[in-house]
Protein backbone atom coordinates (compact mmCIF):
# COMPACT_ATOMS: atom_id res chain seq x y z
CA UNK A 1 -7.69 -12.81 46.80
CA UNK A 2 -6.61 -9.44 45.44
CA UNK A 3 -3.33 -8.68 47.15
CA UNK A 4 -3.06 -4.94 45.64
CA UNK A 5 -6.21 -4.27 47.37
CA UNK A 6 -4.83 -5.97 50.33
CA UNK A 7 -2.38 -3.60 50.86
CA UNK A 8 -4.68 -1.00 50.35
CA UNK A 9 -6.39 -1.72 53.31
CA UNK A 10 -3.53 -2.40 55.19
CA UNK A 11 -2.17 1.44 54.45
CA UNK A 12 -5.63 2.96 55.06
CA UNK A 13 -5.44 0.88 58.56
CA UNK A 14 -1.49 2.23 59.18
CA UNK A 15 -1.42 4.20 62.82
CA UNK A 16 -5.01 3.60 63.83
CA UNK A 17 -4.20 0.39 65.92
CA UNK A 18 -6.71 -1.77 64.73
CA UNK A 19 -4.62 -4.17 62.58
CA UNK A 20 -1.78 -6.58 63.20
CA UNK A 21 1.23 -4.29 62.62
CA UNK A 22 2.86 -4.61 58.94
CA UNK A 23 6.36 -4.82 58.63
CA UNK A 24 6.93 -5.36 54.94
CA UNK A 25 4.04 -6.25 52.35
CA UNK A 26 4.68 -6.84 48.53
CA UNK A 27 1.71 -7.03 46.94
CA UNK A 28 3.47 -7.97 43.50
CA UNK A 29 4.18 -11.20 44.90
CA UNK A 30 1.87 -11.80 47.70
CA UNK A 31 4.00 -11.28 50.63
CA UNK A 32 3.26 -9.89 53.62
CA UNK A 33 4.99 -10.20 57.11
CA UNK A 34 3.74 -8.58 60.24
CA UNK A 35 4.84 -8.39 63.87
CA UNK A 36 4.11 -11.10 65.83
CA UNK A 37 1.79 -10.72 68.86
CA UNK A 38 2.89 -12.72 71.50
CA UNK A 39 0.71 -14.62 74.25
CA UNK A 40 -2.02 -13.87 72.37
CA UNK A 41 -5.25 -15.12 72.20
CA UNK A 42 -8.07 -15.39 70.29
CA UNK A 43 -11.77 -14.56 70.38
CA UNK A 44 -13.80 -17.15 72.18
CA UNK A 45 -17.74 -16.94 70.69
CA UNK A 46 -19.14 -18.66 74.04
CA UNK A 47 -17.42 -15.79 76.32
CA UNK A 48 -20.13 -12.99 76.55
CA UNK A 49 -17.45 -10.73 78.33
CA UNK A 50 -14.60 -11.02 75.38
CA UNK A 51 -17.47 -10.74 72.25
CA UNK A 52 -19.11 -7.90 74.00
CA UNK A 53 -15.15 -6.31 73.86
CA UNK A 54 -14.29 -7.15 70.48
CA UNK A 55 -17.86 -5.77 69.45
CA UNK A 56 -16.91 -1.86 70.63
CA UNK A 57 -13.65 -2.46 69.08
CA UNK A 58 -15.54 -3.59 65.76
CA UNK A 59 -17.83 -0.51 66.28
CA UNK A 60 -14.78 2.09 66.99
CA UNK A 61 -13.42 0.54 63.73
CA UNK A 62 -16.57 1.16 61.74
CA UNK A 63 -16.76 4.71 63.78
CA UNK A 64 -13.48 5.70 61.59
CA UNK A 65 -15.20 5.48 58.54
CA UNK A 66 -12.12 4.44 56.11
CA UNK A 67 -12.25 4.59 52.88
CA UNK A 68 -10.81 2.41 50.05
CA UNK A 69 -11.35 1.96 46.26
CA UNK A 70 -12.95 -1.17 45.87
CA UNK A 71 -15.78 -2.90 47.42
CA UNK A 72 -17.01 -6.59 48.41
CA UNK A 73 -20.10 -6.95 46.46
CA UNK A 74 -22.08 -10.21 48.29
CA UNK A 75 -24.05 -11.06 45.84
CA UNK A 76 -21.74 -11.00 42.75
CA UNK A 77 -19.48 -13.54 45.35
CA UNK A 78 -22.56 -15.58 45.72
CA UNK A 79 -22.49 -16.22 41.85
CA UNK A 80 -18.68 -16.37 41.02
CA UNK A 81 -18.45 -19.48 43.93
CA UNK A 82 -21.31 -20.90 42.15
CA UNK A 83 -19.15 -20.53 38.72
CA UNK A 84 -16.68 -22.44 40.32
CA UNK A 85 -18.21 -25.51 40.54
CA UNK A 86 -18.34 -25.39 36.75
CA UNK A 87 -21.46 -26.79 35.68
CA UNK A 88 -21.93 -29.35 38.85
CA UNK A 89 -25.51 -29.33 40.61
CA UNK A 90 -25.68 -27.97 44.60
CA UNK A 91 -25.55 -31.27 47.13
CA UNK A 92 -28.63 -29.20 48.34
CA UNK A 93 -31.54 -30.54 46.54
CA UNK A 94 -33.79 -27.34 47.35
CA UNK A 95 -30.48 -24.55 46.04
CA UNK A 96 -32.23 -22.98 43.39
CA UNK A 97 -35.32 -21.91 45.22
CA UNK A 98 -33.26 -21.15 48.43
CA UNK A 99 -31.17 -18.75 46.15
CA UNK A 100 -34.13 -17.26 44.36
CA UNK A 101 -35.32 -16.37 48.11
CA UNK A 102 -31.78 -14.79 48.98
CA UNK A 103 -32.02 -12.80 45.73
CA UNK A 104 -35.25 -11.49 46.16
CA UNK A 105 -33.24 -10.01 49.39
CA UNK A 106 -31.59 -8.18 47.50
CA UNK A 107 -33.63 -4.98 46.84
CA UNK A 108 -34.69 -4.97 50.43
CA UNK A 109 -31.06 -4.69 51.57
CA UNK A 110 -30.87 -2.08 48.71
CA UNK A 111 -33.31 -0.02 50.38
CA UNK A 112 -32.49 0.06 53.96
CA UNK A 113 -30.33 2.55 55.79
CA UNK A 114 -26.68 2.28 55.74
CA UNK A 115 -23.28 3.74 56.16
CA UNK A 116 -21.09 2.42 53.55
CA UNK A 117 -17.16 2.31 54.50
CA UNK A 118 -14.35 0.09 55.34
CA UNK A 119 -15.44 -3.04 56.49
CA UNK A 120 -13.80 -6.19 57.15
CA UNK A 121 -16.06 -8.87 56.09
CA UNK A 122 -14.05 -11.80 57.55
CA UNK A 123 -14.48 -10.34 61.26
CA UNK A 124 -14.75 -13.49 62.75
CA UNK A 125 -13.84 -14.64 66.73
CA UNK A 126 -10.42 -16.16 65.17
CA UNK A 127 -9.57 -12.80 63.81
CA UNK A 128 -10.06 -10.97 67.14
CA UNK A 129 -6.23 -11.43 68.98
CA UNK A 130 -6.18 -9.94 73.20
CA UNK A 131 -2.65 -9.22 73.54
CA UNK A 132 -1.08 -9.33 76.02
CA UNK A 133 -1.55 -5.79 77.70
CA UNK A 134 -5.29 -6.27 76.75
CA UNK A 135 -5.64 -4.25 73.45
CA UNK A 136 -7.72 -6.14 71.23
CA UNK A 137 -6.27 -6.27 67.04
CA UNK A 138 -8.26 -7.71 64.01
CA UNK A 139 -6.23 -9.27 61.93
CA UNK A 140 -6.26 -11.07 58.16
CA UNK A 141 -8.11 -8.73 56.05
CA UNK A 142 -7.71 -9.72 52.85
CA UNK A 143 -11.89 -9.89 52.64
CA UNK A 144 -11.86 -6.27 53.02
CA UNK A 145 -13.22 -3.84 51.30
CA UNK A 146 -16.29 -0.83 51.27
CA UNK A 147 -19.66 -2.42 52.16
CA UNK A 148 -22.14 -1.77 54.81
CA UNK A 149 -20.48 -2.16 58.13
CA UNK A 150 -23.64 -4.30 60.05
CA UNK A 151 -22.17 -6.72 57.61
CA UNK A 152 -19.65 -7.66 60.04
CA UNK A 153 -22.07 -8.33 62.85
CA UNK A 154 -24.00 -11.14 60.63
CA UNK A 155 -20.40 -12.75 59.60
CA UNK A 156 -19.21 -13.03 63.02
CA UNK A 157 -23.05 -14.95 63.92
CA UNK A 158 -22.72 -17.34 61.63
CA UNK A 159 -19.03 -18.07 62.04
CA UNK A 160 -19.69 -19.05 65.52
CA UNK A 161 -23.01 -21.45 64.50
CA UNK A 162 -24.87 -19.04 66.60
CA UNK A 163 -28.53 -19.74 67.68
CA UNK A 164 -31.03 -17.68 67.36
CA UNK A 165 -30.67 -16.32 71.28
CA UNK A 166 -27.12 -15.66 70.67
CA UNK A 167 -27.53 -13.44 67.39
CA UNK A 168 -29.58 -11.27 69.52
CA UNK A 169 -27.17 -10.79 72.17
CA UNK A 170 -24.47 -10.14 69.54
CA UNK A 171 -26.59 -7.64 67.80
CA UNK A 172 -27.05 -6.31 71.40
CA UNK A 173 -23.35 -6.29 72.36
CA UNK A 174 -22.67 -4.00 69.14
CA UNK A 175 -25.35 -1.40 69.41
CA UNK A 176 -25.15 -1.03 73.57
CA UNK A 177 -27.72 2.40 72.70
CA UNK A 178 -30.29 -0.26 71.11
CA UNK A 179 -30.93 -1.33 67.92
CA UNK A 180 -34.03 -0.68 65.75
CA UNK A 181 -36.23 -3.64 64.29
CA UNK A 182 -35.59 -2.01 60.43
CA UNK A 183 -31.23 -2.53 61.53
CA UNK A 184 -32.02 -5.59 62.94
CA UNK A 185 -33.86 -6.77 59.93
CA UNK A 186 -31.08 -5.95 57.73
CA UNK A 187 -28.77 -7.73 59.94
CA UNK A 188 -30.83 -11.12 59.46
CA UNK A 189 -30.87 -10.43 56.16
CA UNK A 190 -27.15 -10.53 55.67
CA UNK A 191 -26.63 -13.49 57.80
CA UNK A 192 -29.21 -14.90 55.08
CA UNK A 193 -27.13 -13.31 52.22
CA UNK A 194 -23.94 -14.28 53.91
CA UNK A 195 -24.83 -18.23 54.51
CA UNK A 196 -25.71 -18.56 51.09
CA UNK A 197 -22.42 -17.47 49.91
CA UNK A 198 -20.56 -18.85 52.75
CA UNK A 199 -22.39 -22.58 51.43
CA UNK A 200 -21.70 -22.11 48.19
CA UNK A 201 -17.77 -21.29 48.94
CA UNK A 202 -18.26 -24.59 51.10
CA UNK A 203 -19.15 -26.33 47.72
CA UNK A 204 -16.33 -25.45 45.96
CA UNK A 205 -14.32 -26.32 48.22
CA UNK A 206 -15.99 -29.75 48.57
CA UNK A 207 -15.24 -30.22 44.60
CA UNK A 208 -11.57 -29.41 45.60
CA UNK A 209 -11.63 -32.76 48.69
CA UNK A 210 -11.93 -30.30 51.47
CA UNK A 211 -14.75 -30.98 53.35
CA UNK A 212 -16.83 -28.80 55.90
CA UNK A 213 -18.91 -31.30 57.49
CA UNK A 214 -21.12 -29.13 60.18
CA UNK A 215 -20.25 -25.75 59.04
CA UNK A 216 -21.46 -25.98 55.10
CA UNK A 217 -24.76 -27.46 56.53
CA UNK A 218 -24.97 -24.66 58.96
CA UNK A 219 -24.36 -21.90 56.55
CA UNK A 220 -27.20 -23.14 53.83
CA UNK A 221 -29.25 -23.56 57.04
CA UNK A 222 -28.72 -20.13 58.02
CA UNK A 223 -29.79 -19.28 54.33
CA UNK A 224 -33.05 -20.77 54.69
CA UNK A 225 -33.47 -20.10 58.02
CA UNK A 226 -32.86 -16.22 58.60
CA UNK A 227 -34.52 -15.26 54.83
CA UNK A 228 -37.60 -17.03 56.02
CA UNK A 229 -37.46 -14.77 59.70
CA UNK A 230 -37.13 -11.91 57.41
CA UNK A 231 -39.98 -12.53 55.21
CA UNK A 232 -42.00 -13.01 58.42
CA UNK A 233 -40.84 -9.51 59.82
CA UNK A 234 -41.90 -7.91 56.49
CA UNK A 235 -45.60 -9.84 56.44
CA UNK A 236 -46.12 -8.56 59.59
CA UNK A 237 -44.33 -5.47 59.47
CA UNK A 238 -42.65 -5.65 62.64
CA UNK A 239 -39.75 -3.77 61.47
CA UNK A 240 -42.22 -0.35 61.01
């Protein structure tokens, strides 16, 4: 995690009232302390009422259209948690074909509208706090940095282990004017994109003794999964 670009974010977020409030942050030597929200709580994924909240506070985020230097680049993440393993095979006997499918997502992605600004990239239910007097913060945003903000939709899915179902109410709960099949494409595309990387971080972290049990298997599901939904959409061009 790059703390410099840390506090980047966190000064590009300063008076906006999105973020947890920063008291003192040193990126030098990776401190940072904010205020602390009391009787808090977090996001919970099952509630429709409190995702379809943190969703237009997402979108009102995204609306701002922040700016910072860097960005999160998914697939080069895909490869460097891959590195880390350092030479030792995937537990997942079909990874190199599953990648080559996520890869060949790649120029699709590439090609469909976007915005491109701030975007959180961890903006998962844990990172949505309800204060106390009902204002909603995102929090921990060291992830952050300029991508394509639909991004965050797929992230929070597969977070959550959503189901099919519940993707589409997600997706729903974000765009409350509709959302077109080419958007919605894209946004199965990144939770394809996103599980792949998600797994391979998973891996690494299994070389380390940390295991994920349900969660890795879910991502690398999702991999397979959602970049086989969005072949099908582009064989039958359901997203013209």
């Amino acid at each position: 995690i790059n703390r410099q670009q840390e506090a980047q974010v966190y000064n590009v977020l300063a008076n906006h009232r999105i973020s947890d409030d920063i008291v003192y942050i040193s990126p030098e030597k990776g401190y940072k302390i904010t205020e602390y929200l009391e009787n808090s709580n977090v996001c919970d994924p099952e509630n429709l009422n409190e995702v379809a909240l943190c969703m237009a506070k997402l979108r009102s985020f995204h609306q701002l259209q922040l700016q910072v230097p860097h960005t999160f680049d998914l697939f080069e993440k895909i490869d460097f948690y891959e590195s880390l393993w350092e030479g030792q095979p995937s537990i997942f006997k079909d990874y190199a074909t599953t990648k080559e499918k996520i890869y060949a997502l790649k120029t699709l992605v590439e090609q469909l509208p976007k915005e491109w600004c701030l975007t959180h990239i961890d903006a998962v239910p844990d990172n949505f706090l309800f204060t106390e007097t009902g204002e909603i913060r995102l929090i921990d945003w060291e992830y952050a940095g300029m991508q394509d903000p639909h991004l965050d939709v797929a992230m929070f899915a597969i977070y959550s282990l959503y189901e099919r179902e519940q993707v589409e109410q997600l997706i729903d709960a974000y765009f409350v004017e509709g959302c077109s099949s080419e958007v919605r494409m894209k946004i199965y595309a990144y939770i394809a994109i996103s599980g792949l990387l998600w797994s391979n971080w998973c891996e690494y972290k299994r070389l380390l003794g940390v295991e994920f049990g349900e969660y890795s298997l879910r991502q690398y599901r999702y991999a397979k999964e959602y970049a086989a939904i969005v072949q099908k959409m582009i064989n039958s061009q359901e997203f013209v």
